[in-house]
C-alpha atoms as a PDB file:
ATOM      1  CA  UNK A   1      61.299 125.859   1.045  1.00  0.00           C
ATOM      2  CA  UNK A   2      62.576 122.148   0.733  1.00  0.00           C
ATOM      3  CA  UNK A   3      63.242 120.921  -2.588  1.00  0.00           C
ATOM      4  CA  UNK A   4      64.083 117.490  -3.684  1.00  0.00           C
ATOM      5  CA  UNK A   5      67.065 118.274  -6.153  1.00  0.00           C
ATOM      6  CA  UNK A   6      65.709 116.189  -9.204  1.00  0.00           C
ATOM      7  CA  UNK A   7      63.979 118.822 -11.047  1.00  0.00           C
ATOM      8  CA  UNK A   8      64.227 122.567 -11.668  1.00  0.00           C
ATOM      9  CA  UNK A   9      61.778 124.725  -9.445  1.00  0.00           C
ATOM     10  CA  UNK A  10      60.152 124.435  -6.292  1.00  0.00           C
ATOM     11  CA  UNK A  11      58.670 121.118  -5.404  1.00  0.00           C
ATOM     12  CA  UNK A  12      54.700 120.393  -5.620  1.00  0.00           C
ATOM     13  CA  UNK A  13      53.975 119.100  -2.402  1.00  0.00           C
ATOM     14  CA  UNK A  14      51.529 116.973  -1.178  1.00  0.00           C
ATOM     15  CA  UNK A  15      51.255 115.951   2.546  1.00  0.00           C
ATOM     16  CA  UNK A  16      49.611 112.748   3.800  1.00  0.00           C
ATOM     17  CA  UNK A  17      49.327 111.171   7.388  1.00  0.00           C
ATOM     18  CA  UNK A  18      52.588 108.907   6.309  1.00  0.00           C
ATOM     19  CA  UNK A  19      54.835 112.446   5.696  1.00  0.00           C
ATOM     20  CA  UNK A  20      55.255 115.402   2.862  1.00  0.00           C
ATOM     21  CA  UNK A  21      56.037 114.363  -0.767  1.00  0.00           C
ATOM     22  CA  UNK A  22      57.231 116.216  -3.706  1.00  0.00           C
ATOM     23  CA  UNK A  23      54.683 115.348  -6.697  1.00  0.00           C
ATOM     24  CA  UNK A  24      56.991 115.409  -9.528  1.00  0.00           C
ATOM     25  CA  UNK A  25      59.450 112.947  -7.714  1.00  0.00           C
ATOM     26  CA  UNK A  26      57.534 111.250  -5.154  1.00  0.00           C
ATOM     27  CA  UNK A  27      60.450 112.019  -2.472  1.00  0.00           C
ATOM     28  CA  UNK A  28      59.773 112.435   0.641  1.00  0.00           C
ATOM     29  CA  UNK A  29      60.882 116.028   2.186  1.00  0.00           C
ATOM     30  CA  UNK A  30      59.146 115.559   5.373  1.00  0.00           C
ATOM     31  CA  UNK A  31      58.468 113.174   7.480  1.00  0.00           C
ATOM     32  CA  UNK A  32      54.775 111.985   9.249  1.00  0.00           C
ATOM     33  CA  UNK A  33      53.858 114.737  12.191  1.00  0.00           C
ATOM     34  CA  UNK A  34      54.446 113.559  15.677  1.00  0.00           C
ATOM     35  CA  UNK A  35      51.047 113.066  17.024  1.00  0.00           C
ATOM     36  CA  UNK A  36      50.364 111.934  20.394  1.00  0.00           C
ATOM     37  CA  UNK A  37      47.356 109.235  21.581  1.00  0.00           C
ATOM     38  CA  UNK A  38      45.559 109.265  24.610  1.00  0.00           C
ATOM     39  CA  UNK A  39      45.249 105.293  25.203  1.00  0.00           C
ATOM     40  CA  UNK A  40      43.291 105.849  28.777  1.00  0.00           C
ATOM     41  CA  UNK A  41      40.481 104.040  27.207  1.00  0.00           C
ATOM     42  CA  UNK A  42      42.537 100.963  25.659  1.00  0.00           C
ATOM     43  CA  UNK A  43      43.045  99.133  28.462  1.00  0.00           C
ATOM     44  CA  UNK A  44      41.419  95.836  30.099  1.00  0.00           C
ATOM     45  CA  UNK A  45      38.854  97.258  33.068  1.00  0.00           C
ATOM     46  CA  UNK A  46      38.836  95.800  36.165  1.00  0.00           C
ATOM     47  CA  UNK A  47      36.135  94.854  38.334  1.00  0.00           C
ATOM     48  CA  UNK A  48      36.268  94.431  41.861  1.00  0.00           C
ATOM     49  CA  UNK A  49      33.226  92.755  43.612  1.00  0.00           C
ATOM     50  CA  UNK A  50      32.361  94.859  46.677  1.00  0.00           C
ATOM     51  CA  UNK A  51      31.458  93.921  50.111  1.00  0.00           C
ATOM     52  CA  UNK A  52      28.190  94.452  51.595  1.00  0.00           C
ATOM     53  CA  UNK A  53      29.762  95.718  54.079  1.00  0.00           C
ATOM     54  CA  UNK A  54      31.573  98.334  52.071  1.00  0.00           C
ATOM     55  CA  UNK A  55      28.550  99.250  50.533  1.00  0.00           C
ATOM     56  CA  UNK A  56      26.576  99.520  53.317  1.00  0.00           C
ATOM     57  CA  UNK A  57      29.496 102.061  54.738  1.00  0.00           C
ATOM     58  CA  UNK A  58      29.604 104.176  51.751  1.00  0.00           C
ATOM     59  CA  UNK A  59      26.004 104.399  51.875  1.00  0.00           C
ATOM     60  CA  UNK A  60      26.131 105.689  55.175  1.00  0.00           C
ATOM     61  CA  UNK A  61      28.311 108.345  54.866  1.00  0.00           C
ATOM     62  CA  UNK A  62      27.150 109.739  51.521  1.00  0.00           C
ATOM     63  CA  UNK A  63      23.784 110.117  54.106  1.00  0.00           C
ATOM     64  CA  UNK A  64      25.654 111.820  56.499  1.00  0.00           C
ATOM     65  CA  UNK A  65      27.552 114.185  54.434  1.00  0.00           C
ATOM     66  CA  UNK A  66      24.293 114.718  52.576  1.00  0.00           C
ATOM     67  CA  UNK A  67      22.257 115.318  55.756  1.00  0.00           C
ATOM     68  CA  UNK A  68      25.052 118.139  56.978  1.00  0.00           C
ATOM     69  CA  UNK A  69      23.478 120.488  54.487  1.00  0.00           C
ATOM     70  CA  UNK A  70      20.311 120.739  56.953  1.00  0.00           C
ATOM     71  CA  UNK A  71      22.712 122.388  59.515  1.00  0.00           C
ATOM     72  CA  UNK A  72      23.355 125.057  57.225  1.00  0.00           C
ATOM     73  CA  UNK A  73      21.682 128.657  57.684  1.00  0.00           C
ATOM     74  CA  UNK A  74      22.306 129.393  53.853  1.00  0.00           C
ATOM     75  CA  UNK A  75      19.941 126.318  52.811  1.00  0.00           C
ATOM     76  CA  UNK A  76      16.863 127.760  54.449  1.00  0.00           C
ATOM     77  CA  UNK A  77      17.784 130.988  53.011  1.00  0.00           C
ATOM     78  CA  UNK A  78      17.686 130.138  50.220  1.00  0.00           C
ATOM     79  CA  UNK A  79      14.313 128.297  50.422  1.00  0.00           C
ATOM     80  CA  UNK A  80      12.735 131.137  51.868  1.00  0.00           C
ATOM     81  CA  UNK A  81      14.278 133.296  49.520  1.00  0.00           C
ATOM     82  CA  UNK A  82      12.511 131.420  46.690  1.00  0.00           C
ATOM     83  CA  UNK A  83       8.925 131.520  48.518  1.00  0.00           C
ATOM     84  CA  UNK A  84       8.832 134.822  49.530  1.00  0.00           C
ATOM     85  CA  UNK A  85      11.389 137.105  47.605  1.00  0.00           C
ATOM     86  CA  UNK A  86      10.293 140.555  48.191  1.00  0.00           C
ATOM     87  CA  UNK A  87      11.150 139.991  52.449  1.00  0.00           C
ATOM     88  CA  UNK A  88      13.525 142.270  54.145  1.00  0.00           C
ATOM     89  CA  UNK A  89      16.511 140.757  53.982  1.00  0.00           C
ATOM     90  CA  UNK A  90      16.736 140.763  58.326  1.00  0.00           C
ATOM     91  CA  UNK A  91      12.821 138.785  58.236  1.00  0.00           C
ATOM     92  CA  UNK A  92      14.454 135.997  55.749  1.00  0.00           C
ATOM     93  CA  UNK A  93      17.633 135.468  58.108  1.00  0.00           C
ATOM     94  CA  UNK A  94      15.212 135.228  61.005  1.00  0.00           C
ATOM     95  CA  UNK A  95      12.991 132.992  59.599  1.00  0.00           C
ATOM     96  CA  UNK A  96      16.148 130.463  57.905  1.00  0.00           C
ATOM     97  CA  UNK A  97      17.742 129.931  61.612  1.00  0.00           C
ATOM     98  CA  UNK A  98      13.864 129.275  62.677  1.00  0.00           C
ATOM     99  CA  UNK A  99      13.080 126.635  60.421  1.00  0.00           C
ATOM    100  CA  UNK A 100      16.909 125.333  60.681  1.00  0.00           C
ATOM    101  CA  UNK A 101      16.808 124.645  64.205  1.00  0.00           C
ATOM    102  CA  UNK A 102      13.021 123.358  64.386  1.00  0.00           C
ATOM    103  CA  UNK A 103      14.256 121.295  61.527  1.00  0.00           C
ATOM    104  CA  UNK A 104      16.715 119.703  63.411  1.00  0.00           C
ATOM    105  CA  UNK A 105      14.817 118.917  66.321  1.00  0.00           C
ATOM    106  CA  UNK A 106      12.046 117.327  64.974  1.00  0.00           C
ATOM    107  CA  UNK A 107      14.259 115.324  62.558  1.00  0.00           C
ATOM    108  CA  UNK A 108      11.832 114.739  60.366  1.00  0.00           C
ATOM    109  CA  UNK A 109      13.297 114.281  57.224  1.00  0.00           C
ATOM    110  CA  UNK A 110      13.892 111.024  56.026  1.00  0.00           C
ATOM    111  CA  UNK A 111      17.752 109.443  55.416  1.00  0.00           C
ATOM    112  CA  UNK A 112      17.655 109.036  51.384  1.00  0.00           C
ATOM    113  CA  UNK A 113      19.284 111.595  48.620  1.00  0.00           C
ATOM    114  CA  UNK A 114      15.565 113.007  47.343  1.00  0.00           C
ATOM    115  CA  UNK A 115      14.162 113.335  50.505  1.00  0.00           C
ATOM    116  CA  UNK A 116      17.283 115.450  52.149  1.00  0.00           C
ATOM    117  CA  UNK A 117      17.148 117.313  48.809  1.00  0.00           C
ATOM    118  CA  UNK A 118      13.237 118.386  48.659  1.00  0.00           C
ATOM    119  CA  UNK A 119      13.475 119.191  52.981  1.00  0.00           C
ATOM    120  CA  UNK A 120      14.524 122.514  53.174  1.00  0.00           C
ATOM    121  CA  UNK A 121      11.734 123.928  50.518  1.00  0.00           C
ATOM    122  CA  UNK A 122       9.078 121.471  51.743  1.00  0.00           C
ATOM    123  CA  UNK A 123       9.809 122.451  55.548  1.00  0.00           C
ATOM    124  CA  UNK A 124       9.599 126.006  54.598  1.00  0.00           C
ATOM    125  CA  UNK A 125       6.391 125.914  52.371  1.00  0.00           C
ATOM    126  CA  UNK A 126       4.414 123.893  54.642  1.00  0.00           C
ATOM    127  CA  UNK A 127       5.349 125.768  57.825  1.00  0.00           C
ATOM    128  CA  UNK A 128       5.492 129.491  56.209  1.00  0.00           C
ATOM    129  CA  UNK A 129       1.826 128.971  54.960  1.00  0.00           C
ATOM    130  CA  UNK A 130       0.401 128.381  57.835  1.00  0.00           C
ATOM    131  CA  UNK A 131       2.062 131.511  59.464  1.00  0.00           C
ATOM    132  CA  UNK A 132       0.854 133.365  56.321  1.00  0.00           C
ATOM    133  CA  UNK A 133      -2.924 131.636  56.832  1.00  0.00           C
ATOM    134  CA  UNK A 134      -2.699 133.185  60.585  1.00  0.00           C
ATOM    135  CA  UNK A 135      -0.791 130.702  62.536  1.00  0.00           C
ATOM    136  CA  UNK A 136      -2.034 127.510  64.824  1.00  0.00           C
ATOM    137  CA  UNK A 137      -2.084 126.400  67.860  1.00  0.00           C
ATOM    138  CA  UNK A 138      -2.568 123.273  69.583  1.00  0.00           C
ATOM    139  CA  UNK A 139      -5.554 122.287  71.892  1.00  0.00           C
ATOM    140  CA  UNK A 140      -5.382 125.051  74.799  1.00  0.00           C
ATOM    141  CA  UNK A 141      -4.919 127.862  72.507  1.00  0.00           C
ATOM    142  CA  UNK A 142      -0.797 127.687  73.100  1.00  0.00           C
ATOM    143  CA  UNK A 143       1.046 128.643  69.764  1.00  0.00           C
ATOM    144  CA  UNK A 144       2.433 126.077  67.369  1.00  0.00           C
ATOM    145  CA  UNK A 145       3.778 128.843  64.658  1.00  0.00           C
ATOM    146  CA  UNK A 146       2.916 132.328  65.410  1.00  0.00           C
ATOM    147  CA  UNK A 147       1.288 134.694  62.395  1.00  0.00           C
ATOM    148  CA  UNK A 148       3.312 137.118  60.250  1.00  0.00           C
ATOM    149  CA  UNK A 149       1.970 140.334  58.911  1.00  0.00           C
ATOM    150  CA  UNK A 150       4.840 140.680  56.294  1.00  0.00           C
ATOM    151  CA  UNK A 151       3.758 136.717  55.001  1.00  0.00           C
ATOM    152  CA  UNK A 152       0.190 137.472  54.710  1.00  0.00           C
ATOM    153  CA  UNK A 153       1.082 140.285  52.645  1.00  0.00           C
ATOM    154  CA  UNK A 154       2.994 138.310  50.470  1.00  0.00           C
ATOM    155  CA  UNK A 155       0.710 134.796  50.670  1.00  0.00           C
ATOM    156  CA  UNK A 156       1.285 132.637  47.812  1.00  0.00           C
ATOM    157  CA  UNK A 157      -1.165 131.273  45.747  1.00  0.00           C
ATOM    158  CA  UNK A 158      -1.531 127.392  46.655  1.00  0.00           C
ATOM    159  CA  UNK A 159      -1.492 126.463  42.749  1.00  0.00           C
ATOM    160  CA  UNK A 160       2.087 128.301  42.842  1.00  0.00           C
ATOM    161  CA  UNK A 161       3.937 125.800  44.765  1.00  0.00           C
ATOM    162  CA  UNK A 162       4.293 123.766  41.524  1.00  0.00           C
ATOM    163  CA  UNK A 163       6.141 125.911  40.356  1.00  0.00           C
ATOM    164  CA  UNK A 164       8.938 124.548  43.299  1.00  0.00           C
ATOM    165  CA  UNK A 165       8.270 121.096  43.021  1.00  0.00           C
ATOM    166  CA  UNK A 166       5.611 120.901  46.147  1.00  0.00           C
ATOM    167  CA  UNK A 167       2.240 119.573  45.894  1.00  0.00           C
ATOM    168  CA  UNK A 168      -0.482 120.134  48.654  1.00  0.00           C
ATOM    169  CA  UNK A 169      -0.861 116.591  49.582  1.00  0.00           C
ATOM    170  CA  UNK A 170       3.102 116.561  50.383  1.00  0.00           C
ATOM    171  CA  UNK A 171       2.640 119.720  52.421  1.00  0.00           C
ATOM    172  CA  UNK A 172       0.222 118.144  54.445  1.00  0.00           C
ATOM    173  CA  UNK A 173       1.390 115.047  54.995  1.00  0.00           C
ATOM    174  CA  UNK A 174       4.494 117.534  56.007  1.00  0.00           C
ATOM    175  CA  UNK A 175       1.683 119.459  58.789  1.00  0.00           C
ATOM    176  CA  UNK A 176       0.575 116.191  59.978  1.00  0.00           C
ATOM    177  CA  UNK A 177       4.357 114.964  60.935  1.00  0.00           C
ATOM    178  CA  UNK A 178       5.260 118.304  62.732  1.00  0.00           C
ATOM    179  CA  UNK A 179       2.228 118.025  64.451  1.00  0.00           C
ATOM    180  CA  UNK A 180       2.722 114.794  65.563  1.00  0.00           C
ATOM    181  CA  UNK A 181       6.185 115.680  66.737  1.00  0.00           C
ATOM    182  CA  UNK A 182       5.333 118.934  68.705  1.00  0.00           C
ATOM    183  CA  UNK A 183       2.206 117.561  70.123  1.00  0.00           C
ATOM    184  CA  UNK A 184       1.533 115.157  73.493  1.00  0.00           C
ATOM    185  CA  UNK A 185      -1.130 112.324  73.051  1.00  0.00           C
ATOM    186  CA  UNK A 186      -3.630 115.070  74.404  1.00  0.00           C
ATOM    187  CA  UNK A 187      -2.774 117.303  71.807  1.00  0.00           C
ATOM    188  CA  UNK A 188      -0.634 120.012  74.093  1.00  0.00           C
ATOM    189  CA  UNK A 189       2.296 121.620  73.055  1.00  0.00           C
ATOM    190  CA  UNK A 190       5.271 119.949  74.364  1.00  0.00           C
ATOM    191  CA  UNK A 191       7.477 122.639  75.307  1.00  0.00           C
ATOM    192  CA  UNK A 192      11.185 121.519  73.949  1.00  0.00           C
ATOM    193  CA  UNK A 193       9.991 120.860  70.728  1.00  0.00           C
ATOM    194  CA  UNK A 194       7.545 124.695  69.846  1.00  0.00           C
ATOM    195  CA  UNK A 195       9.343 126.597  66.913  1.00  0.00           C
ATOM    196  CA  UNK A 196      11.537 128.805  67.956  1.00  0.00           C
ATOM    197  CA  UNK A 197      10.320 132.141  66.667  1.00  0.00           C
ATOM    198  CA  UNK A 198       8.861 135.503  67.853  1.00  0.00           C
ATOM    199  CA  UNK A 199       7.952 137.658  65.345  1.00  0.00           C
END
């Protein structure tokens, strides 16, 4: 240990942010501990103004990178997944590319963050129950979504969809949309647009 070399014995030392002193002399034997700041925060900020035009860009692509995640097979997996867990595994693939590619070419889901967020488990709710209920059709018996043993089985409770974040009213307002984009003004089944599913 250090000593100061005015007294006999070891020094008593006490240490302090400005170094370590002896007691009994008051000389210092070490000096202050190197200790580094982070000063990121001490600066001046600076704020650009942006361009409307800027904005309006940036807003447009966030949309577009956002709405990519439609395209993907593992997002309507993953919403069937959470309605109906106890599927076979093969039924739930099926049933994701389905509602992935009617999804798409309806394009019914509208361009803002929330919307794009609550699609996939809306689209699935809505369109799942009503194969589960025993499928519909439009006006000359032709089949809009066809009915699935394996979802009536497993038909959820309508007071369950809560639990997801859906109400009714949003899953019919959801009904009324597809039907309005599947259906001509007579109320037949336009061919390019039926889901694309056989069970």
């Amino acid at each position: 240990m250090s000593k100061c070399n005015t007294h006999a014995g070891e020094c008593q030392l006490c240490t302090t942010s400005e170094g370590t002193f002896c007691i009994l002399s008051g000389i210092e034997i070490f000096g202050p501990q190197c200790v580094c700041y982070n000063f990121d925060s001490a600066g001046n900020r600076v704020h650009n103004k942006t361009s409307s035009k800027t904005k309006l860009r940036r807003s447009k692509q966030s949309i577009e990178l956002k709405t990519r995640t439609l395209e993907s097979i593992a997002v309507w997996k993953l919403s069937v997944t959470k309605l109906y867990p106890k599927l076979v595994p093969n039924l739930i693939k099926s049933l994701a590319r389905a509602l992935c590619a009617w999804s798409n070419t309806l394009e019914l889901c509208k361009s803002t963050h929330p919307a794009i967020k609550r699609w996939p488990i809306l689209f699935a709710a809505t369109v799942l129950s009503h194969m589960a209920a025993g499928g519909a059709t439009d006006c000359n018996g032709k089949t809009i979504v066809p009915f699935v043993k394996e979802l009536k089985l497993l038909e959820l409770d309508h007071r369950k969809y809560k639990t997801f974040g859906i109400t009714c009213r949003s899953m019919s307002v959801a009904w009324r949309r597809v039907r309005a984009a599947t259906l001509d003004h007579s109320g037949a089944l336009l061919p390019n647009n039926a889901f694309p599913f056989k069970p």
